[in-house]
Protein backbone atom coordinates (compact mmCIF):
# COMPACT_ATOMS: atom_id res chain seq x y z
CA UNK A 1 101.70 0.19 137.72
CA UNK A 2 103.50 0.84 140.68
CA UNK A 3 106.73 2.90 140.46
CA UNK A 4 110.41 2.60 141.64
CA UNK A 5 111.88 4.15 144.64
CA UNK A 6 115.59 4.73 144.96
CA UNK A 7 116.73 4.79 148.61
CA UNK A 8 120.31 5.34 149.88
CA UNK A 9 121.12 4.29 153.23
CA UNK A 10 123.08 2.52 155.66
CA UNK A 11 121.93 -1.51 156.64
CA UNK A 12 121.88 -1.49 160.22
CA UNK A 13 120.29 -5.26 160.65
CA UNK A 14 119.08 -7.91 158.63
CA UNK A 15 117.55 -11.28 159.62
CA UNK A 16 115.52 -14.32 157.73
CA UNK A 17 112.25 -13.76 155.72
CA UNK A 18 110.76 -17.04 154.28
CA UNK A 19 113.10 -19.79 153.03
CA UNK A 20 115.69 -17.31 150.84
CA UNK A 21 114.80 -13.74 151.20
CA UNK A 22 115.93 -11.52 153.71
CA UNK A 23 114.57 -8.86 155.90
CA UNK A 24 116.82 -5.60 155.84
CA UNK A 25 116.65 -2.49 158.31
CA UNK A 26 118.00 0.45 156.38
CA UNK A 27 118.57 3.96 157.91
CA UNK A 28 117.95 6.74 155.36
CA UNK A 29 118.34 9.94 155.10
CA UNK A 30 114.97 10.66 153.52
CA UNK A 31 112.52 8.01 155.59
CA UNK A 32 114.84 7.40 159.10
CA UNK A 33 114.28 3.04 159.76
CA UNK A 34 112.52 1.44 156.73
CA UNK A 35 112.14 -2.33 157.01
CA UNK A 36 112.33 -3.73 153.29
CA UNK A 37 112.45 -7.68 151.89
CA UNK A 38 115.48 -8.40 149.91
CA UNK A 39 114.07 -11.30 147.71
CA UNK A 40 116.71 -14.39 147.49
CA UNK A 41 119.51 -12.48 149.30
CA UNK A 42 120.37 -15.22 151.10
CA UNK A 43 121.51 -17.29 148.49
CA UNK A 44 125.28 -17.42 147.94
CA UNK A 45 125.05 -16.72 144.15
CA UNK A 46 122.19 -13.66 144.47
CA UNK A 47 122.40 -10.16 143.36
CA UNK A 48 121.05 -8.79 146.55
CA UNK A 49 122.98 -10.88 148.70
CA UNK A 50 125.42 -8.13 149.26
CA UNK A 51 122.64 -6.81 151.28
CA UNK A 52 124.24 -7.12 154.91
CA UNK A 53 124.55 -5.19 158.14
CA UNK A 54 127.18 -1.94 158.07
CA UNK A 55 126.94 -1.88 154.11
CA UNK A 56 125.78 1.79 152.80
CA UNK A 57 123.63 0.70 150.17
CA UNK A 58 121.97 2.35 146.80
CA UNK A 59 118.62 0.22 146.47
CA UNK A 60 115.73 0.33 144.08
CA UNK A 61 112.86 -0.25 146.07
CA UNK A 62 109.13 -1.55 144.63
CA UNK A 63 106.08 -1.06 146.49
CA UNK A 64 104.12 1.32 148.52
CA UNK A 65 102.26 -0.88 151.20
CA UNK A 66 103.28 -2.63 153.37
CA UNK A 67 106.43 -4.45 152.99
CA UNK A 68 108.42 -2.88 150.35
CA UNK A 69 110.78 -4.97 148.20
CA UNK A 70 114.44 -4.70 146.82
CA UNK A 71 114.50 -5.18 143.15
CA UNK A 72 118.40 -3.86 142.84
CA UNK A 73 120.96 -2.78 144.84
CA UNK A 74 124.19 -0.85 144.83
CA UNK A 75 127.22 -1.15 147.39
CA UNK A 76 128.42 1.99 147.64
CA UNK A 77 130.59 1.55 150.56
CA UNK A 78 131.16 -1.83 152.45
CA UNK A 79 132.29 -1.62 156.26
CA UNK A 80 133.56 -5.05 156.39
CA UNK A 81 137.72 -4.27 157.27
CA UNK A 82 136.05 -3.64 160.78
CA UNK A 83 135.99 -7.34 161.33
CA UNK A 84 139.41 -7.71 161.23
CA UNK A 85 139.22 -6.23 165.07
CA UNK A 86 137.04 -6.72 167.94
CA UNK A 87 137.11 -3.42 169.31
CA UNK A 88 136.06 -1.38 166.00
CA UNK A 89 133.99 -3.93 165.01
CA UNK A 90 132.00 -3.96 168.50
CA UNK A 91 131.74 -0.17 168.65
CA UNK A 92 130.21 0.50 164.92
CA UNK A 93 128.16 -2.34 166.12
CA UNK A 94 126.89 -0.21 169.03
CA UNK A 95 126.73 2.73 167.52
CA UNK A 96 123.99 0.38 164.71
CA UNK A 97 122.11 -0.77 167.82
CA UNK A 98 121.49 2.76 169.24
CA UNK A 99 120.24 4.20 166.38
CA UNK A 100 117.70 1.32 165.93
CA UNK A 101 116.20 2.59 169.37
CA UNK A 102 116.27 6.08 168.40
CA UNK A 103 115.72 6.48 164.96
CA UNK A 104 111.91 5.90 164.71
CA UNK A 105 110.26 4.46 161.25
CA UNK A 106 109.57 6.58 158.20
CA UNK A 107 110.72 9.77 159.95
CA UNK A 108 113.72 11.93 158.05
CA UNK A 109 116.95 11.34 159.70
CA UNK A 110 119.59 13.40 157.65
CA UNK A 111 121.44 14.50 160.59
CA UNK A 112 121.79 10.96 162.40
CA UNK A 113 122.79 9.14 159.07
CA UNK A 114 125.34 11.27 158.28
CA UNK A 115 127.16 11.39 162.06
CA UNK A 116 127.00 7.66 161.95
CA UNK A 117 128.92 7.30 158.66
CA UNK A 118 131.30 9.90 160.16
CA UNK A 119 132.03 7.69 163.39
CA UNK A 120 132.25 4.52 161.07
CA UNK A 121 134.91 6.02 158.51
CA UNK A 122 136.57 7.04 161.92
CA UNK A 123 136.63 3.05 162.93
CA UNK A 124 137.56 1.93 159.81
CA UNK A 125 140.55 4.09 159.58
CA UNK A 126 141.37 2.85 163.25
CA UNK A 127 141.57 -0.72 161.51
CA UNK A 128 143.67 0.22 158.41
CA UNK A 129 146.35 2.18 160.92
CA UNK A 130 146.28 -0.16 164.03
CA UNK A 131 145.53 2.60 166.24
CA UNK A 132 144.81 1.98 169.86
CA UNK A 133 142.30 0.01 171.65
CA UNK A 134 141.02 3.25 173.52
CA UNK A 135 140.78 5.06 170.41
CA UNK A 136 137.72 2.20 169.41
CA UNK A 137 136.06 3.08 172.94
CA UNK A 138 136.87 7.05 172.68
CA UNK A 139 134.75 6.79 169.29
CA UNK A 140 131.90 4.66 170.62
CA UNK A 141 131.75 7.09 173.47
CA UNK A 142 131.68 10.29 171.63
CA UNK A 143 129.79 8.93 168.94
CA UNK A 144 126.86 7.63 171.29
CA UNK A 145 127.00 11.40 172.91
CA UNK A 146 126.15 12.87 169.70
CA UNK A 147 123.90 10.27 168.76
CA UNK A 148 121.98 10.21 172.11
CA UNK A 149 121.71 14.37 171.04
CA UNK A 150 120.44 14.07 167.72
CA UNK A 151 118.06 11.57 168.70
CA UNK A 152 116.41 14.06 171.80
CA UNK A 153 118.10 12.24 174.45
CA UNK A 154 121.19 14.41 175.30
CA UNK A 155 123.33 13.92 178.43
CA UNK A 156 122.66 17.13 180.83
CA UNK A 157 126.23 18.00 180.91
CA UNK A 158 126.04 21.80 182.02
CA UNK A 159 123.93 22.05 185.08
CA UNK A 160 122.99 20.22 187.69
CA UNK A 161 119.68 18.09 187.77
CA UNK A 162 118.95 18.69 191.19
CA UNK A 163 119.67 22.11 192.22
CA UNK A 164 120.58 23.83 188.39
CA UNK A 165 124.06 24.61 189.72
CA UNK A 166 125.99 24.79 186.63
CA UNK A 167 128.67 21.88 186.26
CA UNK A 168 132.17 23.61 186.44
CA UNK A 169 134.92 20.47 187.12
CA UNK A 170 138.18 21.95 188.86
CA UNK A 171 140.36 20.15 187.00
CA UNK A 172 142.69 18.21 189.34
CA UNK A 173 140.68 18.48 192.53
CA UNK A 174 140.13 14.78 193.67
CA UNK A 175 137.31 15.78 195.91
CA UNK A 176 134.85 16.98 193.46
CA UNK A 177 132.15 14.77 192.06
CA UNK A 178 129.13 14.22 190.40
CA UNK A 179 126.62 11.73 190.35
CA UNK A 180 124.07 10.21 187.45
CA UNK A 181 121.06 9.61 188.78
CA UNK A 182 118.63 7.04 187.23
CA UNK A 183 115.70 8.94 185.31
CA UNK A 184 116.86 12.13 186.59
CA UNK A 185 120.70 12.89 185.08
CA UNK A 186 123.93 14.39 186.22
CA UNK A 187 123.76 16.23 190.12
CA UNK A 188 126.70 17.81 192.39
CA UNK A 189 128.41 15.18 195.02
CA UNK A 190 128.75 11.67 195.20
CA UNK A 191 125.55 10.71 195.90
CA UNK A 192 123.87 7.57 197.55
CA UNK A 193 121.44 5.65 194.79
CA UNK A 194 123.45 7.11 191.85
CA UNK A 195 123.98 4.58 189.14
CA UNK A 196 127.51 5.44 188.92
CA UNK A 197 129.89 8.92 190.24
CA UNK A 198 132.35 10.93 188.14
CA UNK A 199 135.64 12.29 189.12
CA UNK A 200 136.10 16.01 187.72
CA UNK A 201 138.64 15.08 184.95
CA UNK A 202 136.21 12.39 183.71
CA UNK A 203 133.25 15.10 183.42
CA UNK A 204 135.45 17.33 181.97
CA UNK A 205 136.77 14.55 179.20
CA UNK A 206 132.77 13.93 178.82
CA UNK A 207 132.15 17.47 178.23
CA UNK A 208 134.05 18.21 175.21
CA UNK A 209 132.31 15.44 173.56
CA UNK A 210 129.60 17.08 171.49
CA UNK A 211 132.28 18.75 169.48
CA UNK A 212 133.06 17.06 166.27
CA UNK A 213 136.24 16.26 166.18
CA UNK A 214 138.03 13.61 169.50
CA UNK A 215 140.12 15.53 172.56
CA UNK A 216 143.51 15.55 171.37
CA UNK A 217 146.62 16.59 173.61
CA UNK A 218 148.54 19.78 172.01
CA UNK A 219 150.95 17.13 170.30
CA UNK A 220 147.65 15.13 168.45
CA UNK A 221 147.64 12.10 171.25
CA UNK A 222 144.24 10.89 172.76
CA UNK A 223 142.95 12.26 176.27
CA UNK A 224 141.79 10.40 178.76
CA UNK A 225 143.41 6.65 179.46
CA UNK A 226 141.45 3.76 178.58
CA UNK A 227 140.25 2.95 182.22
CA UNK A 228 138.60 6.72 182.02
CA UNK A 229 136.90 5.58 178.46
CA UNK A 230 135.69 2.84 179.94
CA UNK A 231 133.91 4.31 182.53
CA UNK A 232 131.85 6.85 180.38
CA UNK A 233 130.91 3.88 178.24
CA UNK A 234 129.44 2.82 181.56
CA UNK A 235 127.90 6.08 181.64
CA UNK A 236 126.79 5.87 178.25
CA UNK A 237 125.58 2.65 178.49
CA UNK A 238 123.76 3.50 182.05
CA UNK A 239 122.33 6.65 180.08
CA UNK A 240 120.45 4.65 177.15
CA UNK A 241 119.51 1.91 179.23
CA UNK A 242 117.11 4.10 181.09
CA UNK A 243 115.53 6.03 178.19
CA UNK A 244 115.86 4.15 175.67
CA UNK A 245 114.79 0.66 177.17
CA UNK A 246 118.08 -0.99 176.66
CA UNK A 247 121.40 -0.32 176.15
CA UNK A 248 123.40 -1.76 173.13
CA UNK A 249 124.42 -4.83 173.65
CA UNK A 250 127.64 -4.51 171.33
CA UNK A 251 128.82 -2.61 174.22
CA UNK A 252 129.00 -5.10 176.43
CA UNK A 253 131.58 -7.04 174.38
CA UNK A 254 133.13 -3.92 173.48
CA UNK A 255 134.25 -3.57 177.81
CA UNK A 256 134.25 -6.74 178.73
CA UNK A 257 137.55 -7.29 176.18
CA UNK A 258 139.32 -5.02 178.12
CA UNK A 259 141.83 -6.37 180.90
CA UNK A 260 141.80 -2.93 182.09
CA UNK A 261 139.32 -1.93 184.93
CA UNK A 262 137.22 1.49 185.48
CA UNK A 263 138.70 3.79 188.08
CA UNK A 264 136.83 2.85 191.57
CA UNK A 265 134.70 5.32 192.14
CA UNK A 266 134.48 7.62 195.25
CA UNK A 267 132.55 6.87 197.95
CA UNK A 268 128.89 7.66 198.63
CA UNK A 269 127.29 9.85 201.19
């Protein structure tokens, strides 16, 4: 007789398995991306149906080849107040699709689970106080910079790629630059063939990312206006695309709602 398994996780996608059932990609802490059938979750009136992407989930699982199979299921926390805005929603929507590409299957991914449930509660309390637009892309930002870490594909912010200069922005001084360079990473100057340059503030915005909590002015207000945001969500986006094999589409949306502009950037030489 084969056993139960309890697994506790958050749904990052689900899609259509058979007529009724329902094919659901969890991310747990104990086996990283498990793929799992959620028998007649898509019928209105099922028990599982509450099986959906952005819920973190309590399941009892049955099976041990192949495709496991949801016999019960417990919400333990549904993100769904992120729909009521496009911004939040898009960026925890992101956030999902880059830890699909990074997170590989059956691997232990305590550390990744846990900083995307961090970002998310960060969203959802965006929603509930009607914070600012740029406070959506500051998180999607920061949280794909941690992310990206976690996952062994962290942004070379310190040094150089070319020449291991270390990467000191004067703060102010319009007429320093750096460059991210496609396979390679962040260099000195603003570079011909780079995918996109950064002004000194914006590298220096970028750099206090991996800490864990958002730069805040003395008085608790956001750094960096939302045309800067934007552009290192290029970055980001720029970034995963060439490791990871795409970037996250969720992004896209997540710009592209923005009347706001990036800041042009400097020339190239």
């Amino acid at each position: 007789m084969v056993s139960d398994t309890t697994l506790e996780g958050l749904a990052l996608a689900t899609g259509p398995l058979g007529e009724n059932d329902r094919l659901l990609t969890l991310l747990s802490q104990d086996e990283g991306l498990t793929r799992l059938a959620v028998p007649g979750a898509r019928r209105p009136r099922s028990s599982l149906a509450a099986a959906v992407p952005l819920a973190h989930l309590r399941l009892q699982v049955v099976g041990r080849r192949g495709l496991r199979r949801v016999k019960q299921l417990q919400v333990l926390h549904n993100y769904s107040a992120l729909a009521q805005r496009l911004e939040p929603l898009a960026a925890a929507q992101g956030l999902a699709e880059l830890c699909l590409r990074l997170v590989p299957e059956q691997a232990p991914a305590p550390e990744i689970l846990a900083d995307l449930l961090l970002q998310l509660g960060r969203l959802e309390e965006l929603v509930r106080e009607r914070g600012e637009r740029r406070e959506a892309l500051a998180i999607a930002v920061q949280g794909s910079v941690h992310l990206l870490a976690l996952g062994g594909y962290a942004l070379p912010l310190q040094s150089c790629c070319r020449t291991g200069a270390p990467l000191e922005p004067p703060l102010g001084d319009r007429q320093w630059h750096c460059s991210l360079l496609p396979g390679e990473g962040l260099a000195l100057g603003a570079l011909a063939g780079a995918r996109l340059v950064l002004w000194s503030s914006e590298l220096a915005l970028l750099q206090r990312l991996p800490r864990p909590g958002l730069p805040l002015r003395p008085g608790g207000e956001l750094m960096g206006p939302e045309p800067v945001w934007l552009h290192l969500l290029e970055l980001i986006e720029a970034w995963s695309g060439d490791h990871l094999g795409r970037s996250p589409r969720a992004f896209r949306l997540l710009r592209s709602g923005s009347a706001s502009m990036p800041p042009s950037s400097p020339p190239l030489r």
